[in-house]
N, C-alpha and C. Protein backbone atom coordinates (compact mmCIF):
# COMPACT_ATOMS: atom_id res chain seq x y z
N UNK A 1 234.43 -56.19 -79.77
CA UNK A 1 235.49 -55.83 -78.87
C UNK A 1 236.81 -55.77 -79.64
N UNK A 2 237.39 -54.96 -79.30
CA UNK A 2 238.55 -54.35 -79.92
C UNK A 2 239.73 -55.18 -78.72
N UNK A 3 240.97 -55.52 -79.21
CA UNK A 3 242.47 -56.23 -77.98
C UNK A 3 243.72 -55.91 -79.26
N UNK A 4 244.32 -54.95 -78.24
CA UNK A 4 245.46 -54.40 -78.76
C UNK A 4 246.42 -54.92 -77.43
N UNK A 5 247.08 -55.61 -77.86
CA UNK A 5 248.30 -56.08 -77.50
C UNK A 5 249.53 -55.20 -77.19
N UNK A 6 250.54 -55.07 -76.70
CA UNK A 6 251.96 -54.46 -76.34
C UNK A 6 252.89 -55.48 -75.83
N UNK A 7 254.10 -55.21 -76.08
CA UNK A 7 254.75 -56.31 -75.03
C UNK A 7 256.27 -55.64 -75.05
N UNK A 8 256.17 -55.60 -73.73
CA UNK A 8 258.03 -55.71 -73.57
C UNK A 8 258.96 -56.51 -72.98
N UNK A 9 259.77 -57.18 -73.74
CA UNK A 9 260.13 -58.34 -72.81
C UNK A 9 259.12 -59.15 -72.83
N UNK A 10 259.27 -60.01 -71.49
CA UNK A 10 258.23 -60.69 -71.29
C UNK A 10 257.27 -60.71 -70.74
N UNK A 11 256.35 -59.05 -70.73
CA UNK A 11 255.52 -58.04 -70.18
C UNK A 11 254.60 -57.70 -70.66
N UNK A 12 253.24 -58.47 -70.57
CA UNK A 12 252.43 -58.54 -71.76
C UNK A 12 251.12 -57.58 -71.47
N UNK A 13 251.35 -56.39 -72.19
CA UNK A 13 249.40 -55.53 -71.77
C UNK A 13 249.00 -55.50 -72.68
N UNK A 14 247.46 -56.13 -72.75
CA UNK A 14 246.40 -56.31 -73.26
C UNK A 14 245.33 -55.43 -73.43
N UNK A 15 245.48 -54.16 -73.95
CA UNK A 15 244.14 -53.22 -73.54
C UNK A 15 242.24 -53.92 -74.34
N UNK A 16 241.80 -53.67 -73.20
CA UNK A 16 240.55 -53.86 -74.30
C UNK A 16 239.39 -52.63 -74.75
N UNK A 17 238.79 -52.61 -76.12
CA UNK A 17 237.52 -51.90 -75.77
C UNK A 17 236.34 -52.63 -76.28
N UNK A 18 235.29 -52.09 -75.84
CA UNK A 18 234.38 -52.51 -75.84
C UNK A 18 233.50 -53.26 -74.95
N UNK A 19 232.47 -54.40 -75.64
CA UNK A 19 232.07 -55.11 -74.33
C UNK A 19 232.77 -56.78 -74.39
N UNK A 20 232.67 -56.95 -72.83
CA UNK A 20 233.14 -58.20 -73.08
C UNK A 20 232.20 -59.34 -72.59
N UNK A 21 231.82 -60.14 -73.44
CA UNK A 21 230.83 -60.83 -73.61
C UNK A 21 230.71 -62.49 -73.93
N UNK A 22 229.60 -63.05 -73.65
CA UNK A 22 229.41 -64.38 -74.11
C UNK A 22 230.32 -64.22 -75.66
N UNK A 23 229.84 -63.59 -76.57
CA UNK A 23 230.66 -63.15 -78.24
C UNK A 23 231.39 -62.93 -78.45
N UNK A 24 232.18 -62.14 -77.25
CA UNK A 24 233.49 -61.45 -77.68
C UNK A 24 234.75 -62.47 -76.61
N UNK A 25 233.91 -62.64 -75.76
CA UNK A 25 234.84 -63.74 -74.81
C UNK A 25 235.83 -64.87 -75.33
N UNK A 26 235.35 -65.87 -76.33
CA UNK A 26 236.61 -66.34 -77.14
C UNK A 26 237.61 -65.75 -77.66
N UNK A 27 237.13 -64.83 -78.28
CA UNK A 27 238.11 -63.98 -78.88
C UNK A 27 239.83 -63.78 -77.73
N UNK A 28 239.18 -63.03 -76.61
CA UNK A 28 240.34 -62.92 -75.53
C UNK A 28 240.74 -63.98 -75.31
N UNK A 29 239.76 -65.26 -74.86
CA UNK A 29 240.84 -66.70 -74.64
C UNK A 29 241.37 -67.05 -75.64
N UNK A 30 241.30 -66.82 -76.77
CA UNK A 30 242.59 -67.18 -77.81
C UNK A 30 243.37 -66.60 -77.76
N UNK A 31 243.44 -64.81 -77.76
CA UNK A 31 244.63 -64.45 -77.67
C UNK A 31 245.25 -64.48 -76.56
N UNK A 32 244.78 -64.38 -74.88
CA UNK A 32 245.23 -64.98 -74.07
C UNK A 32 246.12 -66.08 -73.93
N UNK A 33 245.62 -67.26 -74.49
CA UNK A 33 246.45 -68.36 -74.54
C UNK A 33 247.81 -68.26 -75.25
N UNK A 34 247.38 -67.38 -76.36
CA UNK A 34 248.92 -67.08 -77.18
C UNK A 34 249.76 -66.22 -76.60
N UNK A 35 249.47 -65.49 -75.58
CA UNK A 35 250.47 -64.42 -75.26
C UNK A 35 251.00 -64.98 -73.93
N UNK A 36 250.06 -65.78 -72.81
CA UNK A 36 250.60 -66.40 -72.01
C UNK A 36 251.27 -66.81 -71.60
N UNK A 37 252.19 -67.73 -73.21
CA UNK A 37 252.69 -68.75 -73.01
C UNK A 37 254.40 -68.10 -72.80
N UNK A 38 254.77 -66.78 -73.52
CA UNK A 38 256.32 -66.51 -73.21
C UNK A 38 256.46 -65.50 -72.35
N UNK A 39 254.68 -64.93 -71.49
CA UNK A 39 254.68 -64.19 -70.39
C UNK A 39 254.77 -64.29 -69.51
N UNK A 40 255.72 -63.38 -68.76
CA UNK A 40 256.34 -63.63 -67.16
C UNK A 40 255.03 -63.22 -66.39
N UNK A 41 255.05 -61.56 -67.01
CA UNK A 41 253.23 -61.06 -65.79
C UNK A 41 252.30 -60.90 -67.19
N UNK A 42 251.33 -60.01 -67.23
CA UNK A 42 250.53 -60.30 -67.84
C UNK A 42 249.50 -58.31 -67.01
N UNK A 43 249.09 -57.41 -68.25
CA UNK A 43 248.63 -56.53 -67.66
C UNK A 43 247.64 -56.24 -68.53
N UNK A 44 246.40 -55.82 -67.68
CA UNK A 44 245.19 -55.91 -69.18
C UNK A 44 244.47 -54.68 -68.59
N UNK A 45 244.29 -53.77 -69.77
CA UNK A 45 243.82 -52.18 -69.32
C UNK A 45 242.80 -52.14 -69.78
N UNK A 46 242.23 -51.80 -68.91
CA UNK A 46 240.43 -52.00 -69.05
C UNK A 46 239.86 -50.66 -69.17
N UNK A 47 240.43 -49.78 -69.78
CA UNK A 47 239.74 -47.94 -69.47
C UNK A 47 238.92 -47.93 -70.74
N UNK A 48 238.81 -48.29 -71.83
CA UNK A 48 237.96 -48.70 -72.56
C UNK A 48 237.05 -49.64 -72.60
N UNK A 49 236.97 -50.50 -71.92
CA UNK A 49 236.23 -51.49 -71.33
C UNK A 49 234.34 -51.19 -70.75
N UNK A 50 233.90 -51.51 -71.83
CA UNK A 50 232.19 -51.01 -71.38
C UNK A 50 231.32 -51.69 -70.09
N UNK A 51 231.93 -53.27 -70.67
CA UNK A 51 230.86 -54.54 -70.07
C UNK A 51 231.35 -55.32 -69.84
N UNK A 52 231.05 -55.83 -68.77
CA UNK A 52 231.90 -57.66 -68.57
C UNK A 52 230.83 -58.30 -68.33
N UNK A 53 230.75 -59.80 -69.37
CA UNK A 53 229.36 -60.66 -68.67
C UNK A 53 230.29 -61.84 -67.47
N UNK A 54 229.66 -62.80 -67.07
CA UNK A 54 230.38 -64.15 -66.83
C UNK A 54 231.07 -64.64 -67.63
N UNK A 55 230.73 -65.04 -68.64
CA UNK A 55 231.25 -65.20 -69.65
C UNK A 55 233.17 -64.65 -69.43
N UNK A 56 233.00 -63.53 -69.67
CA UNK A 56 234.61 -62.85 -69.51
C UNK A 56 235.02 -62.78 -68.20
N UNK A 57 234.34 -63.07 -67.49
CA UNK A 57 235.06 -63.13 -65.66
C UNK A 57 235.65 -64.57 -65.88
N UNK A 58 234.57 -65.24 -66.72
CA UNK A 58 235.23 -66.91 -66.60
C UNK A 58 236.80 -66.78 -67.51
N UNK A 59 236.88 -66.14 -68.12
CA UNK A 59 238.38 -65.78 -68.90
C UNK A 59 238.94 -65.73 -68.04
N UNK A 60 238.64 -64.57 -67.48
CA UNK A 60 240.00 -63.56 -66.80
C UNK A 60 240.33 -64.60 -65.42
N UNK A 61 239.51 -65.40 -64.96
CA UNK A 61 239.66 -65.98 -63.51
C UNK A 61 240.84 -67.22 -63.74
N UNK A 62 240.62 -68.08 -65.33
CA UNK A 62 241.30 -68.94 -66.13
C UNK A 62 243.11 -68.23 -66.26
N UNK A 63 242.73 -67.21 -67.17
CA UNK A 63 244.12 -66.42 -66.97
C UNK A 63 244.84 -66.06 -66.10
N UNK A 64 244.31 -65.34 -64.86
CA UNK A 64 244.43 -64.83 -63.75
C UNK A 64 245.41 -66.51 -62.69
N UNK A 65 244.34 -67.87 -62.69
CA UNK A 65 245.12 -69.07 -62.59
C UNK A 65 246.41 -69.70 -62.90
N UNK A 66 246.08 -68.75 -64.49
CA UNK A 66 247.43 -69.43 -65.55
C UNK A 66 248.67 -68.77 -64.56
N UNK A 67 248.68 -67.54 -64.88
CA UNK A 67 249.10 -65.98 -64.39
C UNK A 67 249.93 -66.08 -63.06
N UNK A 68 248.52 -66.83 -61.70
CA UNK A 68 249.34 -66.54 -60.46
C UNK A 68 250.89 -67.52 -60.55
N UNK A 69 250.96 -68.55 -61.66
CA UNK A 69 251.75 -69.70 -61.43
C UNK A 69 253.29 -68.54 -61.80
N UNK A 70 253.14 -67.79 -62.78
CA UNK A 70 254.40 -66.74 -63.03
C UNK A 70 254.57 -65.75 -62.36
N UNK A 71 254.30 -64.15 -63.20
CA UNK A 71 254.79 -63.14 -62.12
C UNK A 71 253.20 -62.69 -62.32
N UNK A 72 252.55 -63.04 -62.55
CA UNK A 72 251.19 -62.18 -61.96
C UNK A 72 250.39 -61.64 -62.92
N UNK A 73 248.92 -61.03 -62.68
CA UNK A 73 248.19 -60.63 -63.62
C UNK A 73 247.49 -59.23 -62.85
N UNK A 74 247.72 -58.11 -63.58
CA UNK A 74 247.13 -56.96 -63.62
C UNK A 74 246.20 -56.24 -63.93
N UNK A 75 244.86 -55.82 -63.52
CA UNK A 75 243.90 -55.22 -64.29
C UNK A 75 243.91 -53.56 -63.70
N UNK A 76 244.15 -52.82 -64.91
CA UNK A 76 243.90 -51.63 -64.70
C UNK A 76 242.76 -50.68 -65.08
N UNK A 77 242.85 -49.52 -64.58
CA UNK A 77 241.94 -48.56 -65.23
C UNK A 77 240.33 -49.26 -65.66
N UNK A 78 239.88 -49.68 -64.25
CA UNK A 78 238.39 -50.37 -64.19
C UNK A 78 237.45 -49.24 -64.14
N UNK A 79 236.21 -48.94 -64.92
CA UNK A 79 235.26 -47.97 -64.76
C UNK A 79 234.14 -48.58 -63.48
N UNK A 80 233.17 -47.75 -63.49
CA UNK A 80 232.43 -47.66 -62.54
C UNK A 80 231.65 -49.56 -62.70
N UNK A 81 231.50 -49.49 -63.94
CA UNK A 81 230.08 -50.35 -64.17
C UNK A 81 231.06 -52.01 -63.68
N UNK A 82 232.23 -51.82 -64.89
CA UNK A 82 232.98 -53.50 -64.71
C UNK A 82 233.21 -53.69 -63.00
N UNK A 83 233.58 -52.40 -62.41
CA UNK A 83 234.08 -52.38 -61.05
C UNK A 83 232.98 -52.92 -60.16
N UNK A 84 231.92 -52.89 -60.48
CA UNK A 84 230.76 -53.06 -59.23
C UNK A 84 230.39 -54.54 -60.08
N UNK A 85 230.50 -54.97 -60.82
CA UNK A 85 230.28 -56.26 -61.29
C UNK A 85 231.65 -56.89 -60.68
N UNK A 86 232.80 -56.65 -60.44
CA UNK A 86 233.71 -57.21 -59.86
C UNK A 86 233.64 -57.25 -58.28
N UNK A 87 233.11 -56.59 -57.74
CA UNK A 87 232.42 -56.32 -56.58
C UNK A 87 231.40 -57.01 -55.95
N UNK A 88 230.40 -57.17 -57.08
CA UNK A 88 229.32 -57.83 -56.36
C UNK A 88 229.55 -59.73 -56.26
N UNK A 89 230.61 -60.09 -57.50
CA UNK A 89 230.87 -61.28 -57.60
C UNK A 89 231.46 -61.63 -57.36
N UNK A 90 232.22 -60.66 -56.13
CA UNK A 90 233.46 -61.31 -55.00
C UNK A 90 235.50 -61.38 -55.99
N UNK A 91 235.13 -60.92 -57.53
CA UNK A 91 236.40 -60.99 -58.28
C UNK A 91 237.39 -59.82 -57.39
N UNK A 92 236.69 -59.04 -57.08
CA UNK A 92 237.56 -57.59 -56.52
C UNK A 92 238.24 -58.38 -55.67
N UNK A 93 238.21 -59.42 -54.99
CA UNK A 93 238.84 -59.85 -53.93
C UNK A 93 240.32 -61.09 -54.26
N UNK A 94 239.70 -61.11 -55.65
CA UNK A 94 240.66 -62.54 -56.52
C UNK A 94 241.34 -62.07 -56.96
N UNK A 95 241.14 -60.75 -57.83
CA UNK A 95 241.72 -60.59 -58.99
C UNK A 95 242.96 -59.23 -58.37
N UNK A 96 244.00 -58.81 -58.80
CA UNK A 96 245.16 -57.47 -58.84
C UNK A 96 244.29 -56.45 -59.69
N UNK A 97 243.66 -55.87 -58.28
CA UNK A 97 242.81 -54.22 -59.56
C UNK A 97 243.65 -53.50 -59.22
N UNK A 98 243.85 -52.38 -60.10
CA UNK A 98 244.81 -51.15 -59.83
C UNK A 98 244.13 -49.94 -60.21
């Protein structure tokens, strides 16, 4: 998995590609944790985004926690496959899809 970072201010998007996985899942909670910490919202573009296991829902639900305490967390540009896995596991209902 590929995480390219941006930031403006204190406006942090995270694009990802690839899959996100039991393997690749640390990876995001580290850099997560580092970008968190001087971020107001928090926006993570998922249009490259292949796969999400549990594994990375358990991230994003952690972040998403960190997240609601500031200005918020964003997921954009969801494909078909991550979208119906967010769907079936009730996240579509937790999480800011756009």
């Amino acid at each position: 998995m590929t995480i390219t970072k941006s930031q403006e201010g204190k406006n942090v998007t995270l694009a990802l590609e690839g899959r996100l996985d039991t393997v690749t899942s640390p990876e995001l909670e580290a850099e997560l944790k580092q970008c968190m910490e001087g971020a107001d919202s928090l926006t993570m573009d998922f249009s490259k985004l292949e796969y999400i296991s549990s594994a990375g829902l358990r991230v994003l639900l952690s972040a998403h926690k960190t997240m609601s305490r500031k200005g918020g967390m964003t997921i954009q540009h969801v494909n078909e496959i991550v979208s119906e896995v967010f769907d079936v596991t009730g996240f579509a209902d937790i999480l800011n899809i756009q």
